[in-house]
Protein backbone atom coordinates (compact mmCIF):
# COMPACT_ATOMS: atom_id res chain seq x y z
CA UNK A 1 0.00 0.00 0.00
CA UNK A 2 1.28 3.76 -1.12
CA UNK A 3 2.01 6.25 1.40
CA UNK A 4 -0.87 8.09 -0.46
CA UNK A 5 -3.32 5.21 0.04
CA UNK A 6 -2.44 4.61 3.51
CA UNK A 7 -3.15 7.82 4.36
CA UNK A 8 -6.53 7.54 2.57
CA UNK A 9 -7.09 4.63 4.49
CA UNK A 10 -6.18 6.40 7.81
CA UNK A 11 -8.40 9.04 7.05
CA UNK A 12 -11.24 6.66 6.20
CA UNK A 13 -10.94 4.63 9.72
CA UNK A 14 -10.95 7.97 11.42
CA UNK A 15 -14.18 8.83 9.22
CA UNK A 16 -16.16 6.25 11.11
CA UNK A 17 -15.17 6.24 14.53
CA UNK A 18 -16.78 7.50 17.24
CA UNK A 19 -13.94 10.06 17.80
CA UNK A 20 -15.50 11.91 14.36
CA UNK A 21 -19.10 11.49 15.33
CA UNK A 22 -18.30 13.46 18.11
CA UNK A 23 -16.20 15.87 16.74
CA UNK A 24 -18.70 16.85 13.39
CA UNK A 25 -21.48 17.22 16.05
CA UNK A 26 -20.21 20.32 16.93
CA UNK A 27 -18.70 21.31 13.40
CA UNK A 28 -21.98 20.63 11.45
CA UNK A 29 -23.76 23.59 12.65
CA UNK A 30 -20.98 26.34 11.66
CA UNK A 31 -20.35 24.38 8.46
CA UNK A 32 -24.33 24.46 7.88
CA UNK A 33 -24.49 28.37 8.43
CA UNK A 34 -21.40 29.49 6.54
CA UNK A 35 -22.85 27.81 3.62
CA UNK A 36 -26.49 28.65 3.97
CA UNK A 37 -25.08 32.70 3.90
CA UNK A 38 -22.67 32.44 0.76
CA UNK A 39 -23.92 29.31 -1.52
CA UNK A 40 -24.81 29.66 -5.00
CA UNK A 41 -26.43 27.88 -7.82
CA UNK A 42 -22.85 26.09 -8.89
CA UNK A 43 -21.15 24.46 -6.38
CA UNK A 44 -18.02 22.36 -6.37
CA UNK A 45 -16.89 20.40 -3.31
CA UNK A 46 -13.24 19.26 -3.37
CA UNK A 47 -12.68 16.18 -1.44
CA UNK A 48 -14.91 13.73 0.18
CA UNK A 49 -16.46 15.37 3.19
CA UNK A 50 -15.59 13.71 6.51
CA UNK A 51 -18.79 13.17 7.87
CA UNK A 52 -22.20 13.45 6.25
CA UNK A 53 -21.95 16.48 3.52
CA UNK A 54 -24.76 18.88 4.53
CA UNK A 55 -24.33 19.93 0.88
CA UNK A 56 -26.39 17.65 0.09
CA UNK A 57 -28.92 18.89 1.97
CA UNK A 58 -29.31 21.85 0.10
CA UNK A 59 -32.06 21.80 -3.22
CA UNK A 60 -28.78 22.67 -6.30
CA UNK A 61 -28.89 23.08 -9.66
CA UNK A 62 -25.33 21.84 -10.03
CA UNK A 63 -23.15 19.66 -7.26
CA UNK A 64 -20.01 18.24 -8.24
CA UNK A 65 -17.96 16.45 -6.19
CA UNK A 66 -14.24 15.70 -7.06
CA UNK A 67 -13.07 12.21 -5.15
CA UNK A 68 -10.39 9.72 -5.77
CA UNK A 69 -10.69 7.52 -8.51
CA UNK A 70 -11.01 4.95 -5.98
CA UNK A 71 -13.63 6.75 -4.16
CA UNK A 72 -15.69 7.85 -7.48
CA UNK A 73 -15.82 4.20 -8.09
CA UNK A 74 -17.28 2.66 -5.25
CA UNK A 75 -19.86 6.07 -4.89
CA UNK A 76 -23.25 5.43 -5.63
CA UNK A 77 -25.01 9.30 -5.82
CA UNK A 78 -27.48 11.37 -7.37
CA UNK A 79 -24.95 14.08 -8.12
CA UNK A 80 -21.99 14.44 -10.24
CA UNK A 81 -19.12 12.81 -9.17
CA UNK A 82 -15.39 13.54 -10.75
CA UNK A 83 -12.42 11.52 -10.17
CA UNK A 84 -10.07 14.55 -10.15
CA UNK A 85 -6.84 16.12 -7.76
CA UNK A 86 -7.84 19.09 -6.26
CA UNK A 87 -4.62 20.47 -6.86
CA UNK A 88 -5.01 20.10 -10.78
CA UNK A 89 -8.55 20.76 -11.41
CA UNK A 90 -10.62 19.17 -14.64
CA UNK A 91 -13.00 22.69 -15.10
CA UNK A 92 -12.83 26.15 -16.97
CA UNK A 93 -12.02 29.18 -15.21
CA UNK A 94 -14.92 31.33 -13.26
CA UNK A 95 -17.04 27.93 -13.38
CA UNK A 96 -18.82 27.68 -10.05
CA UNK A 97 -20.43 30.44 -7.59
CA UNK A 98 -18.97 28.35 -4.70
CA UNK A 99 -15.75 25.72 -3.87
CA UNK A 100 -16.26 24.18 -0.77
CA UNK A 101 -13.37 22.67 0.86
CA UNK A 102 -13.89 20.19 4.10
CA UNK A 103 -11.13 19.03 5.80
CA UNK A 104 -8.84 19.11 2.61
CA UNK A 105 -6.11 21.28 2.84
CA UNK A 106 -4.75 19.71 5.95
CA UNK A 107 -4.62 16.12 4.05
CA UNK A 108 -3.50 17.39 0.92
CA UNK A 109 0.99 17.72 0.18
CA UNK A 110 -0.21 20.78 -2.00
CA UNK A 111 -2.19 22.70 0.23
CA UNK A 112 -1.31 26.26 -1.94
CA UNK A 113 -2.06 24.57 -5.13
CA UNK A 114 -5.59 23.56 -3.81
CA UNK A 115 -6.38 27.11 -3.27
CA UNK A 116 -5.60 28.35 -6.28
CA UNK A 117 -7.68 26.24 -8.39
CA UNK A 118 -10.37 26.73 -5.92
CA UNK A 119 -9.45 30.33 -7.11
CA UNK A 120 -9.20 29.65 -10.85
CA UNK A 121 -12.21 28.14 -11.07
CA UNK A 122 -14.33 30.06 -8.73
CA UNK A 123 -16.88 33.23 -10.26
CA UNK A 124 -15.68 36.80 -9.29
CA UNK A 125 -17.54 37.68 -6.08
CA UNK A 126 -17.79 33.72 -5.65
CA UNK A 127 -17.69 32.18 -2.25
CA UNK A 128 -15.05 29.67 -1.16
CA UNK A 129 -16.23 27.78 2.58
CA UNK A 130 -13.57 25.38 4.12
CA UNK A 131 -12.91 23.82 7.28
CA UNK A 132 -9.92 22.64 9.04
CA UNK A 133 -8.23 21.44 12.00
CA UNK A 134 -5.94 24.30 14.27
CA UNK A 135 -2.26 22.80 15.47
CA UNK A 136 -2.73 25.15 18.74
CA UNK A 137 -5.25 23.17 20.47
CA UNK A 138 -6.35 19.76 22.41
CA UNK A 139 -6.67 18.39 19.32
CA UNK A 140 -3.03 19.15 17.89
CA UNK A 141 -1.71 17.89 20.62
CA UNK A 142 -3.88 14.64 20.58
CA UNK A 143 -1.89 13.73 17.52
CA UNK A 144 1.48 12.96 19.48
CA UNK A 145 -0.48 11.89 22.82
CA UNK A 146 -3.59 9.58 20.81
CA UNK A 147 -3.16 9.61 17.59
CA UNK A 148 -6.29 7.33 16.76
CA UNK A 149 -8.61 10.17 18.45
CA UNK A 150 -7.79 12.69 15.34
CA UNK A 151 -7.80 12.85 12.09
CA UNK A 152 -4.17 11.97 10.26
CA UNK A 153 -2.94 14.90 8.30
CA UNK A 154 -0.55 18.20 8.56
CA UNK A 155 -2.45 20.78 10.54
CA UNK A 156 -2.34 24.59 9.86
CA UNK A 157 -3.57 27.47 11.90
CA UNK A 158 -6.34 30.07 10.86
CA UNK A 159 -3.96 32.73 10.49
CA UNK A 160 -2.10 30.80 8.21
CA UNK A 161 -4.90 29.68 6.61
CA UNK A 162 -6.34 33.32 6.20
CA UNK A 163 -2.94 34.77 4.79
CA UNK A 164 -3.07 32.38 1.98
CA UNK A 165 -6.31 33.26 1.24
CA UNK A 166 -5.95 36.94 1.17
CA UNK A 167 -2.92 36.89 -0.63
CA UNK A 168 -4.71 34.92 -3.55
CA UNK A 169 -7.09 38.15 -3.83
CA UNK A 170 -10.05 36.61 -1.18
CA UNK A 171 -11.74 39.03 1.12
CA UNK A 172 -12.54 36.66 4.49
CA UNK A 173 -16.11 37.60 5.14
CA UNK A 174 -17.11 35.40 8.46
CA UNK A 175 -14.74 32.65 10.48
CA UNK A 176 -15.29 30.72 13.47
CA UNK A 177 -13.07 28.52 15.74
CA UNK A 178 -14.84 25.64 18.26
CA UNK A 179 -14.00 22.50 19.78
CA UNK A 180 -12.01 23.70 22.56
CA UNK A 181 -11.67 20.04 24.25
CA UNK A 182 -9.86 17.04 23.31
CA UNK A 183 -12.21 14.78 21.13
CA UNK A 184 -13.11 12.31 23.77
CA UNK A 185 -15.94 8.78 23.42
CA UNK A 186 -16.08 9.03 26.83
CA UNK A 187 -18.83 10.59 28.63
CA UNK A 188 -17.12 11.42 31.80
CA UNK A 189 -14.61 13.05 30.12
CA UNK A 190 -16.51 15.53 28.12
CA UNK A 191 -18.51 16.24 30.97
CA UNK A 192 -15.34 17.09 32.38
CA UNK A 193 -14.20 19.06 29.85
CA UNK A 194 -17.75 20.81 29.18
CA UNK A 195 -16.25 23.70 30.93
CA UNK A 196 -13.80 24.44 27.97
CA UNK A 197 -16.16 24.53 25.36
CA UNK A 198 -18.67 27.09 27.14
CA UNK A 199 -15.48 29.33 28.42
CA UNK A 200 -13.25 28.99 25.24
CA UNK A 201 -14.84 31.34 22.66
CA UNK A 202 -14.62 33.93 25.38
CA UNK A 203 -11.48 33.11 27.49
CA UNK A 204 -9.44 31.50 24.58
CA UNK A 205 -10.74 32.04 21.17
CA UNK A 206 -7.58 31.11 19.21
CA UNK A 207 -7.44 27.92 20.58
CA UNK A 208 -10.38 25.93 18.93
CA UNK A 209 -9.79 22.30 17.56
CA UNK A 210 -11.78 23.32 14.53
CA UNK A 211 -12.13 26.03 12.07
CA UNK A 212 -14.62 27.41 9.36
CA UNK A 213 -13.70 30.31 7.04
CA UNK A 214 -16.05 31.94 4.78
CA UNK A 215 -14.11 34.17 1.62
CA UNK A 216 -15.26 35.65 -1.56
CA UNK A 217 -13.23 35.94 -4.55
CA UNK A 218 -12.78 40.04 -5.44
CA UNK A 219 -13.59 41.49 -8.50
CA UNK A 220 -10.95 43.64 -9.59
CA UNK A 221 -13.37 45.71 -11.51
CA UNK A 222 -16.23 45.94 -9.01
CA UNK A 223 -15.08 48.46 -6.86
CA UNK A 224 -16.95 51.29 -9.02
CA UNK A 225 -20.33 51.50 -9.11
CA UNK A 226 -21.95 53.29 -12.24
CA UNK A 227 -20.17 55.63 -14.23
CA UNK A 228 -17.91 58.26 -12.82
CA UNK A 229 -17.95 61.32 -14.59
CA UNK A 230 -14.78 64.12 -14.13
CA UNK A 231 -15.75 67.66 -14.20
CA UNK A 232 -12.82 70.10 -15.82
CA UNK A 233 -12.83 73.03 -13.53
CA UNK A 234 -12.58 76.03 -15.84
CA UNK A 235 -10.73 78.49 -14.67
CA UNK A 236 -12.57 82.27 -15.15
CA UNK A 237 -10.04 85.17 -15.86
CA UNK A 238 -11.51 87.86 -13.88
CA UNK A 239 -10.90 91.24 -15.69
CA UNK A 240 -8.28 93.95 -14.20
CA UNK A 241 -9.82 97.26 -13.49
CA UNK A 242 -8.13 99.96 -12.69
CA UNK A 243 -7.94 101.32 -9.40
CA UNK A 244 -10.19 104.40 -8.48
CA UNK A 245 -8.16 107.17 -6.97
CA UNK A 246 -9.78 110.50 -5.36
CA UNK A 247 -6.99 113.07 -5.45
CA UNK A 248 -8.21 116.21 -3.48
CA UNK A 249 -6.89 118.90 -5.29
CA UNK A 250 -6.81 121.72 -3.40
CA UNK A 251 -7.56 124.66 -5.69
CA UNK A 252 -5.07 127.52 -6.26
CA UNK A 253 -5.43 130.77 -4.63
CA UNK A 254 -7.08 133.67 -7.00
């Protein structure tokens, strides 16, 4: 088995534990939102979501997912399905109103590449929606401590994340960070850790297991409305006139 394969495979055993059950039970609702404020009629979702895709929940005219040729062949969907890298992307420029990206950017070797197709092929003032998983939390650190409790991949941090995105030409409209505790199957322990999740948006909001970022691809071009129309200020030469002077002449003496 490839490196590439196995860590397909990884992913795929972490899919259906409980460990991601418990984790997308607190992502789905961000994920659900972010989309439900930015999706359009054309939307392209790179990857194969981790959980449940609530993309499918939505009524589309167009959903195409790209998967692994593996993947694509054992799928059995309504919608389109496109055995395709997200890094080298089978579609025309400006195709689709929205790219959504779960969980892909962390298990992909060319996370920059990704974004720039998603960029390519996204419309001018076209949404992009992705989701990852943040290095400086419980969760990055459950990678060294339990491994099988996380998802396999190379994390990156929302900043990071953000800088890519605005350096492609994206303007981050909304992003969220949750999941403050370890991802735990045990009830005990997320009873114990309960207090982290209500205190950690307030107390420590960079330190979320879990991120969404909502971005929309600027238009160049759009940043005039209507026609703008320059007035010449003529300049008006104002005549000289000459001064008035009263001289008193005083008159001479007969």
């Amino acid at each position: 088995m490839s490196a590439t394969s196995q860590h397909d495979f990884d992913s795929q055993k972490w899919r259906d534990s409980d460990y991601a059950e418990r984790y997308f039970d607190i992502e789905r609702p961000f994920l659900d939102a972010a989309l439900r404020s930015s999706i359009g009629p054309t939307v392209l979702q790179l990857g194969q979501y981790l959980s449940q895709s609530v993309v499918e929940d939505f009524d589309l005219p167009l959903l195409i997912k790209t998967l692994s040729r593996e993947q694509s062949s054992q799928s059995e969907a309504d919608y389109s399905i496109v055995a395709a890298d997200p890094a080298f992307l089978p579609f025309e420029p400006e195709a689709f109103s929205t790219v959504v990206l779960p969980h892909v950017l962390e298990r992909h070797k060319l996370p920059h590449q990704v974004l720039r197709e998603s960029h390519r092929v996204l419309m001018p003032e076209g949404h992009i929606v992705l989701t990852g998983f943040s290095p400086n939390s419980f969760i990055g650190v459950q990678r060294w401590l339990r491994p099988r409790a996380v998802c396999p991949g190379k994390y990156y941090s929302i900043g990071r994340v953000i800088d890519w995105l605005q350096l492609l030409g994206f303007e981050v409209v909304n992003r969220k960070m949750f999941h403050y505790a370890p991802i735990s199957r045990s009830k005990r322990l997320r009873k114990t850790f309960r207090f982290f999740e209500s205190a950690g948006d307030r107390w420590l909001p960079m330190t979320g297991g879990g991120y969404m970022i909502s971005a929309k691809k600027r238009d160049p071009g759009s940043t005039l409305v209507g026609r703008v129309k320059l007035k010449k200020s003529k300049r008006k030469l104002v005549a000289a006139t000459a001064a008035k002077t009263h001289t008193n002449r005083s008159k001479a003496p007969d």
